[in-house]
C-alpha atoms as a PDB file:
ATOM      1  CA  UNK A   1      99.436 -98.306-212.067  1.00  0.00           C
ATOM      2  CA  UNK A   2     103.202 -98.557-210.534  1.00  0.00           C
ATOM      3  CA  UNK A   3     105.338-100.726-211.942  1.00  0.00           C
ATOM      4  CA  UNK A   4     107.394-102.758-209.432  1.00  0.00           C
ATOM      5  CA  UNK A   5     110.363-104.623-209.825  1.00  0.00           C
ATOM      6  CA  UNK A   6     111.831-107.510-208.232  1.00  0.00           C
ATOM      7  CA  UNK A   7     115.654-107.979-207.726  1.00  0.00           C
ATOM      8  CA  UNK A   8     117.383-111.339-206.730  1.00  0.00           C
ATOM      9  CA  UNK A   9     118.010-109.737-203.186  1.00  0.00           C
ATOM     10  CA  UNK A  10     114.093-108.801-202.422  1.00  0.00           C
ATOM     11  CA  UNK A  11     112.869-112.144-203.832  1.00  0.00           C
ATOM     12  CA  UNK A  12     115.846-114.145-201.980  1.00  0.00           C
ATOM     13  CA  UNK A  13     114.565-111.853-198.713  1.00  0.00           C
ATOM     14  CA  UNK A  14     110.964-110.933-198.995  1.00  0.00           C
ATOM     15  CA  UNK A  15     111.152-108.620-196.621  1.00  0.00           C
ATOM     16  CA  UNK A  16     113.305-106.556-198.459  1.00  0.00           C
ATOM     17  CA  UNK A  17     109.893-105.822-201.065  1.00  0.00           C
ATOM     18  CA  UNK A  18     108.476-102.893-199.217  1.00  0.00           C
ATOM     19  CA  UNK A  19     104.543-103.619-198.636  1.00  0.00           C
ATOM     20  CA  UNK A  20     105.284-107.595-198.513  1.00  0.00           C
ATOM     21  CA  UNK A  21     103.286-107.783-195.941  1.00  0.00           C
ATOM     22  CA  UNK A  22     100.193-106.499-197.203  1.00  0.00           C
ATOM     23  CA  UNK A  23     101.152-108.457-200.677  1.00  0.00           C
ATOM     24  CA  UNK A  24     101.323-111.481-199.577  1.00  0.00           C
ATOM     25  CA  UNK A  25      98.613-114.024-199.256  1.00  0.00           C
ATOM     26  CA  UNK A  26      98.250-117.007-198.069  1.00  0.00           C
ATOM     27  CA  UNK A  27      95.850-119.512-200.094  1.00  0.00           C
ATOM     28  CA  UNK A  28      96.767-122.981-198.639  1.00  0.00           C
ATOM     29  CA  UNK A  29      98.022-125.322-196.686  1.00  0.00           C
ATOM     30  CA  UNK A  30      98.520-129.156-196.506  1.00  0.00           C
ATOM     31  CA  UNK A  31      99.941-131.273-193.854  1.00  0.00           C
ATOM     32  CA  UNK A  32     101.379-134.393-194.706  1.00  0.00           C
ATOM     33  CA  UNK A  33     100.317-137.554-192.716  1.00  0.00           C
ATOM     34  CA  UNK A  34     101.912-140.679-193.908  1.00  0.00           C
ATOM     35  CA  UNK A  35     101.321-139.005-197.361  1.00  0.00           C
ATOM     36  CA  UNK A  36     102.555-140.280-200.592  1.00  0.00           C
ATOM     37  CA  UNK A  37     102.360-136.848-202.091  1.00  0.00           C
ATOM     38  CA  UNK A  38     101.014-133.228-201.711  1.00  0.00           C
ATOM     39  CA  UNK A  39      99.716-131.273-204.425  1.00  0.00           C
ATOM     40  CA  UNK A  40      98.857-128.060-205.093  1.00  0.00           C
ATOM     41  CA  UNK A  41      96.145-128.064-208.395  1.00  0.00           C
ATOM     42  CA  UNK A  42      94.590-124.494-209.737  1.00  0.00           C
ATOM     43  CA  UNK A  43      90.900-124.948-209.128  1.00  0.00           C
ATOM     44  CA  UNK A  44      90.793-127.661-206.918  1.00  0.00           C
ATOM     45  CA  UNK A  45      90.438-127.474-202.831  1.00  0.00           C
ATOM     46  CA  UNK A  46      90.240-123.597-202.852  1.00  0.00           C
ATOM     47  CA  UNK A  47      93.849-123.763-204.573  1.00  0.00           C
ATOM     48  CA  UNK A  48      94.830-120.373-206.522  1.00  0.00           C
ATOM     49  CA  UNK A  49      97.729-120.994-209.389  1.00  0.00           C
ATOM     50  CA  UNK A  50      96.683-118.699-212.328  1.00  0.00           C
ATOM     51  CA  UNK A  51      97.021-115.305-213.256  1.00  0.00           C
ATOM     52  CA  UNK A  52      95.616-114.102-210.177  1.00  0.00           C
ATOM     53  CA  UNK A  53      99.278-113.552-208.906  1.00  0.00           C
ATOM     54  CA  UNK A  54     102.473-113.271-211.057  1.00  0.00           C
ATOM     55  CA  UNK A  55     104.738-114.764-208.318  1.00  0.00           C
ATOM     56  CA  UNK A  56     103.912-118.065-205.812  1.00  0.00           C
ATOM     57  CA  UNK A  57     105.710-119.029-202.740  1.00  0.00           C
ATOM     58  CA  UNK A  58     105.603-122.489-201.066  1.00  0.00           C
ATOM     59  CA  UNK A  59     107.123-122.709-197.478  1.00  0.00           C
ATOM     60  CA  UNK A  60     108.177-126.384-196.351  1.00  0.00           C
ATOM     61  CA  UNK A  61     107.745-126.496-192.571  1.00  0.00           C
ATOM     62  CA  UNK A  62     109.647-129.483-190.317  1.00  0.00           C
ATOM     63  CA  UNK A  63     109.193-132.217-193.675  1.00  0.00           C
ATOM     64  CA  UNK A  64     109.889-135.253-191.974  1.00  0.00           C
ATOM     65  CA  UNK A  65     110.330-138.478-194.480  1.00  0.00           C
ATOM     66  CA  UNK A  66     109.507-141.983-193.320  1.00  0.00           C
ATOM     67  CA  UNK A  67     112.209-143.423-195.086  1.00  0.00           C
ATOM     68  CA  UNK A  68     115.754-142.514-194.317  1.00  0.00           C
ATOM     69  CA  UNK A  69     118.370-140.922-196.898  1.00  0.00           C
ATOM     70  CA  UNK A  70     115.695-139.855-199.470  1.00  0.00           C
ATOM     71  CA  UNK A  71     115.135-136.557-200.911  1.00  0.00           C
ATOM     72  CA  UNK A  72     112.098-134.167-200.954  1.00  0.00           C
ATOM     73  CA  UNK A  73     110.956-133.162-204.660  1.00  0.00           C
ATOM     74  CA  UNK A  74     108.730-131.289-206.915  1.00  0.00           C
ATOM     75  CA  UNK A  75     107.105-132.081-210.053  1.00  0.00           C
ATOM     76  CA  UNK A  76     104.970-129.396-212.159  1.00  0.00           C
ATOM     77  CA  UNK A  77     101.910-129.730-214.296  1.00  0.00           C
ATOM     78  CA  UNK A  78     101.591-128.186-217.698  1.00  0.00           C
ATOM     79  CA  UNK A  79      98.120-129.161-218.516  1.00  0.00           C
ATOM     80  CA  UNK A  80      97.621-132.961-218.698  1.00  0.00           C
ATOM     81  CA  UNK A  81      97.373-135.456-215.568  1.00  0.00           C
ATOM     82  CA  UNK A  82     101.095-136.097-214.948  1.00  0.00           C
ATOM     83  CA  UNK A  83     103.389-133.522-213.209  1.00  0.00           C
ATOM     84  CA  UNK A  84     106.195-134.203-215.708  1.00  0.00           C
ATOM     85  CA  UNK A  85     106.690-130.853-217.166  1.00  0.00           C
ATOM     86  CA  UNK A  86     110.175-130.860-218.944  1.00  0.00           C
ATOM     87  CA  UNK A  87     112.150-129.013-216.873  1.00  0.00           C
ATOM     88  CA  UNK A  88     116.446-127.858-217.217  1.00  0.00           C
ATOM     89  CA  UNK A  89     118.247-127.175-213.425  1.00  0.00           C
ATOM     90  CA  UNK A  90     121.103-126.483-211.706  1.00  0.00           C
ATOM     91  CA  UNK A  91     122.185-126.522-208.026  1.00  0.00           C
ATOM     92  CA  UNK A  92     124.333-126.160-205.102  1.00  0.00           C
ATOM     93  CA  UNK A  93     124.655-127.150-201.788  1.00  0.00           C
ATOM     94  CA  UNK A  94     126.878-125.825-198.228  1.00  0.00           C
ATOM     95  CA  UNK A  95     127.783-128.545-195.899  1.00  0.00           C
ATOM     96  CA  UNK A  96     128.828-128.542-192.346  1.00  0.00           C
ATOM     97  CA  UNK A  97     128.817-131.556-190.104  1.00  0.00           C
ATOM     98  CA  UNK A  98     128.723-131.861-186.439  1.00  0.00           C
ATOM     99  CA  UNK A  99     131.843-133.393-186.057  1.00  0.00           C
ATOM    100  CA  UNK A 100     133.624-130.163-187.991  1.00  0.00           C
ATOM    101  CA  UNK A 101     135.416-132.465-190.217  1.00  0.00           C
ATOM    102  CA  UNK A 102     133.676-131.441-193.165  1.00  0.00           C
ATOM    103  CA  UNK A 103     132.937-127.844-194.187  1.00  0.00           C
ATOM    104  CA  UNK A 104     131.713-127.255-198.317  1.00  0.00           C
ATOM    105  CA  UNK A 105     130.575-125.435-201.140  1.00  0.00           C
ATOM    106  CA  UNK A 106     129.451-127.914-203.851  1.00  0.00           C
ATOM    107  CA  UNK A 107     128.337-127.371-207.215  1.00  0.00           C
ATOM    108  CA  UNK A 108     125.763-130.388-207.668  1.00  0.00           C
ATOM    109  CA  UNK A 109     124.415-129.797-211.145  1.00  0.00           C
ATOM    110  CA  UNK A 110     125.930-132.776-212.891  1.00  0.00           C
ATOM    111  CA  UNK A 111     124.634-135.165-210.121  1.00  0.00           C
ATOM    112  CA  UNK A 112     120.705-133.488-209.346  1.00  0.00           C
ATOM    113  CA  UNK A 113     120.610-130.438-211.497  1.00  0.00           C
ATOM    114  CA  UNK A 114     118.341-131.719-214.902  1.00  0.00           C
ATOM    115  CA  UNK A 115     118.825-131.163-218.515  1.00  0.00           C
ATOM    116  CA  UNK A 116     115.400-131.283-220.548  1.00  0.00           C
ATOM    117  CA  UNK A 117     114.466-133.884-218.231  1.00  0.00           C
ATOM    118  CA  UNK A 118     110.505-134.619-217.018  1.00  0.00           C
ATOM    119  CA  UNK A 119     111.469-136.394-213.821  1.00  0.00           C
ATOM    120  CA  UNK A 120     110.887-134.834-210.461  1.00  0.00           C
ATOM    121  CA  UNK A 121     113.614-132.379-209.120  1.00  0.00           C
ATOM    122  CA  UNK A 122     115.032-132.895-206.121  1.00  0.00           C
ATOM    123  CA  UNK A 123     115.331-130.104-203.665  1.00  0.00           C
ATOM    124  CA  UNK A 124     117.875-132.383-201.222  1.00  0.00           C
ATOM    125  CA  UNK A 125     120.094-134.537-200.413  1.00  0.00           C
ATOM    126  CA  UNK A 126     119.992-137.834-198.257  1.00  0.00           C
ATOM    127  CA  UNK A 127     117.356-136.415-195.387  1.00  0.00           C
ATOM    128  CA  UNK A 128     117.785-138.583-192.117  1.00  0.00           C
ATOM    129  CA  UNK A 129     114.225-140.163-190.989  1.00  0.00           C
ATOM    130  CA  UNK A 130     115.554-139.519-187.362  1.00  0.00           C
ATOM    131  CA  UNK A 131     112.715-138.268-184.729  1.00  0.00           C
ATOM    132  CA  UNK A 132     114.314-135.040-184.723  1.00  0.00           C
ATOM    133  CA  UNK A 133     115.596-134.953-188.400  1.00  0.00           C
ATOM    134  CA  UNK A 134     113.080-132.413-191.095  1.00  0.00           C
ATOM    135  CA  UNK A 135     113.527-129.995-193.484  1.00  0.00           C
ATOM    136  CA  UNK A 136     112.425-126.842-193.735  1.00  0.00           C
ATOM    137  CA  UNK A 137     112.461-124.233-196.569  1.00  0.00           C
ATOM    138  CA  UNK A 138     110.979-122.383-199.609  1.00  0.00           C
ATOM    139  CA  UNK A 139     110.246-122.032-203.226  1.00  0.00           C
ATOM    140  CA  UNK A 140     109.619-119.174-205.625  1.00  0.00           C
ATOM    141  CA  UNK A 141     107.395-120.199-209.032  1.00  0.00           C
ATOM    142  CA  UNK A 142     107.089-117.252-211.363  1.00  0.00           C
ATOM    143  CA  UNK A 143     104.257-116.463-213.404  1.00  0.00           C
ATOM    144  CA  UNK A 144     103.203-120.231-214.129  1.00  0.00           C
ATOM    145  CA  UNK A 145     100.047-118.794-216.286  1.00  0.00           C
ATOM    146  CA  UNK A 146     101.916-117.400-218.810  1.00  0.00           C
ATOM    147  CA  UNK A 147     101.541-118.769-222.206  1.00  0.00           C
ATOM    148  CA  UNK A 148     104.293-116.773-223.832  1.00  0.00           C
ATOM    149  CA  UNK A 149     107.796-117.622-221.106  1.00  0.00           C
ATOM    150  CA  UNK A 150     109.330-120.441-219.574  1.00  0.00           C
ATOM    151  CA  UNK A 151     108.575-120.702-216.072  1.00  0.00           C
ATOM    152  CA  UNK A 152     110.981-119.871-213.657  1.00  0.00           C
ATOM    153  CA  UNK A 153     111.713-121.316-210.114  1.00  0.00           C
ATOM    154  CA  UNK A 154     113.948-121.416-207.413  1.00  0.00           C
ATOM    155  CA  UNK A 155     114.064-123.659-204.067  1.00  0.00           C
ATOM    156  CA  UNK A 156     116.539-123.350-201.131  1.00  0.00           C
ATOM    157  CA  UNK A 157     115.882-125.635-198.127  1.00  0.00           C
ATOM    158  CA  UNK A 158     117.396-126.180-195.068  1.00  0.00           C
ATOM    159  CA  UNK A 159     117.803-129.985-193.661  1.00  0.00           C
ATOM    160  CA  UNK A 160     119.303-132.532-191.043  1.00  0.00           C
ATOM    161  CA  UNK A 161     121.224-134.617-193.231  1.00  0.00           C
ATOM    162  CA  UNK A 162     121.593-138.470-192.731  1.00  0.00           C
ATOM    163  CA  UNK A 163     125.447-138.336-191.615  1.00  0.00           C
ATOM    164  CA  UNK A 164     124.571-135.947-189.113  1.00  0.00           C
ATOM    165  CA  UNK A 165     125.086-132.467-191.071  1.00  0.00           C
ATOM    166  CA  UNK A 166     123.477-129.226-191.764  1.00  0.00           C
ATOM    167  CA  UNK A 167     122.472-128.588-195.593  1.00  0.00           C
ATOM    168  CA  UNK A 168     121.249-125.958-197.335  1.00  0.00           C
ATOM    169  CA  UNK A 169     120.401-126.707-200.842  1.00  0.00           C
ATOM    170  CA  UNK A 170     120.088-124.269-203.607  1.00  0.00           C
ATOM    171  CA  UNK A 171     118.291-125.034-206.757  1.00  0.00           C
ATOM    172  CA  UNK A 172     117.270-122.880-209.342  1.00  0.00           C
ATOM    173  CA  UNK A 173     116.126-123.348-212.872  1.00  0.00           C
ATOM    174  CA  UNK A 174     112.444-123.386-215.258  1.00  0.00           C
ATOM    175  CA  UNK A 175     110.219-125.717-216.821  1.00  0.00           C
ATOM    176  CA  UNK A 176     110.839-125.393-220.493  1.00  0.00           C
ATOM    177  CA  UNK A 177     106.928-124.972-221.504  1.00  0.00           C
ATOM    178  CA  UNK A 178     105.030-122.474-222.857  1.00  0.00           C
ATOM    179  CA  UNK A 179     101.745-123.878-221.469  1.00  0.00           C
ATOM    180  CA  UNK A 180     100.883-122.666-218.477  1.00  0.00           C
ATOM    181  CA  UNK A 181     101.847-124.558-215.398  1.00  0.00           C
ATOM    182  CA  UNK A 182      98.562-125.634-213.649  1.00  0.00           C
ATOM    183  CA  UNK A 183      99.891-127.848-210.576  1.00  0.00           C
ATOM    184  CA  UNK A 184     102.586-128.439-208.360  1.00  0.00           C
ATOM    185  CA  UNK A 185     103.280-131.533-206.516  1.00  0.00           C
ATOM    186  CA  UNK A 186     105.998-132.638-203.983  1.00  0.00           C
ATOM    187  CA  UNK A 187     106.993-136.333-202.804  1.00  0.00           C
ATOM    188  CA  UNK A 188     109.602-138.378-201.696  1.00  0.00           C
ATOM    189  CA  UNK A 189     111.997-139.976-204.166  1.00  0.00           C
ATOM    190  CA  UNK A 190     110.715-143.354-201.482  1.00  0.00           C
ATOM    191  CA  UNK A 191     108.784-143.869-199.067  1.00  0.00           C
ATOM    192  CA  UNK A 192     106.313-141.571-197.733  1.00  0.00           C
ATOM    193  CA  UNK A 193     106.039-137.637-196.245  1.00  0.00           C
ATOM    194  CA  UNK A 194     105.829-138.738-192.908  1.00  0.00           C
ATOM    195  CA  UNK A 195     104.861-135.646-191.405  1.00  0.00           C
ATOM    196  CA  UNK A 196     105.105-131.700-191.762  1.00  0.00           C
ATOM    197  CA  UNK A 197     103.682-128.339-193.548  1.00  0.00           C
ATOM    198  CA  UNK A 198     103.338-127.054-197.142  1.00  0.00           C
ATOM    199  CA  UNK A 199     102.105-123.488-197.300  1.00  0.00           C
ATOM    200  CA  UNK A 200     101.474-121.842-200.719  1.00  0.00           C
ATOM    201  CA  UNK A 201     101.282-117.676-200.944  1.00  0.00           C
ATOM    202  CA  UNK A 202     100.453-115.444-203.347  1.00  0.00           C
ATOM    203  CA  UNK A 203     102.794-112.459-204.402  1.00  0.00           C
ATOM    204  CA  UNK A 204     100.954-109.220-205.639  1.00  0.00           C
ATOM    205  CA  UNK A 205     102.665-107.420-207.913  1.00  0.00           C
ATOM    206  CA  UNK A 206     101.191-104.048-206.307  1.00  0.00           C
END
């Protein structure tokens, strides 16, 4: 068997992996509808989150949030009932507003990036609740069924901020477990998902 390796370009691009298309597949997807949550749980509704594939990707699609200035965030499983796997972050954000009076690089670690902390992780910041305000965007989790590592993960979204700006949102960083991660779930920090798409792939590692 070939051993293939994964650099931060191909993973940040996964088009860059040659054969991604044929390595990728798709296991789920859940559309939110006035939904307090959507979760992703190993066993359950035809959902896949084992050993069966050493990397997962989740694609947000148009997340729409019924309440305004909240943020869109993910909590993990590590084998009980509560998604409160300790977890230690950091992140970043670029800014650029409509009225081109405000143009960033921000490191954001000391405000949303978490230190040994089992709280949800936000992957924005202040999404409007406008009719034509979402988010859209992605997230990496590596090898959640190992028993042995920390699990890795990285996010970067795109959004339509509150004050009327363009975001993009880096945040990288791993749960700090050695049991395997068995569930993913993403909410709103308040209020509900109004509306849009979670898709979760599987990565083959050949």
């Amino acid at each position: 068997m070939s051993i293939v390796t994964y650099n931060n370009r191909s993973i940040a691009n996964i088009s860059a992996i040659p054969g991604a298309a044929k390595s990728l597949t798709h296991i789920k997807t859940l559309t939110a509808s006035s939904s307090s949550t959507l979760s992703f749980v190993d066993g359950s509704s035809d959902v896949v989150l084992d050993s069966t594939y050493p990397i997962y990707l989740f694609k947000f699609i148009n997340i729409h949030p019924a309440t305004d200035s909240t943020e869109f965030g993910v909590g993990f499983r590590d084998g009980s009932t509560d998604y409160d796997a300790t977890k230690t972050t950091t992140a970043f954000v670029a800014v650029h507003n409509e009225g081109d009076s405000e143009a960033a690089l921000n490191n954001r670690s000391s405000n949303e990036g978490l230190s040994q902390n089992t709280g949800f992780q936000s992957l924005n910041l202040n999404m409007g609740n406008g009719n034509d305000e979402s988010l859209s965007g992605e997230m990496f989790l590596f090898n959640p069924s190992s028993t042995t590592f920390v699990k890795h993960f990285m996010s970067t979204t795109q959004y339509y901020q509150d004050g009327n700006a363009s975001l993009n949102y880096h945040v990288a960083g791993y749960c700090n477990v050695t049991a395997a991660i068995d569930a993913v779930q993403f909410k709103m920090n308040s209020g509900n998902i109004d509306a849009g798409t979670i898709k979760l792939y599987g990565l083959k590692d050949s």
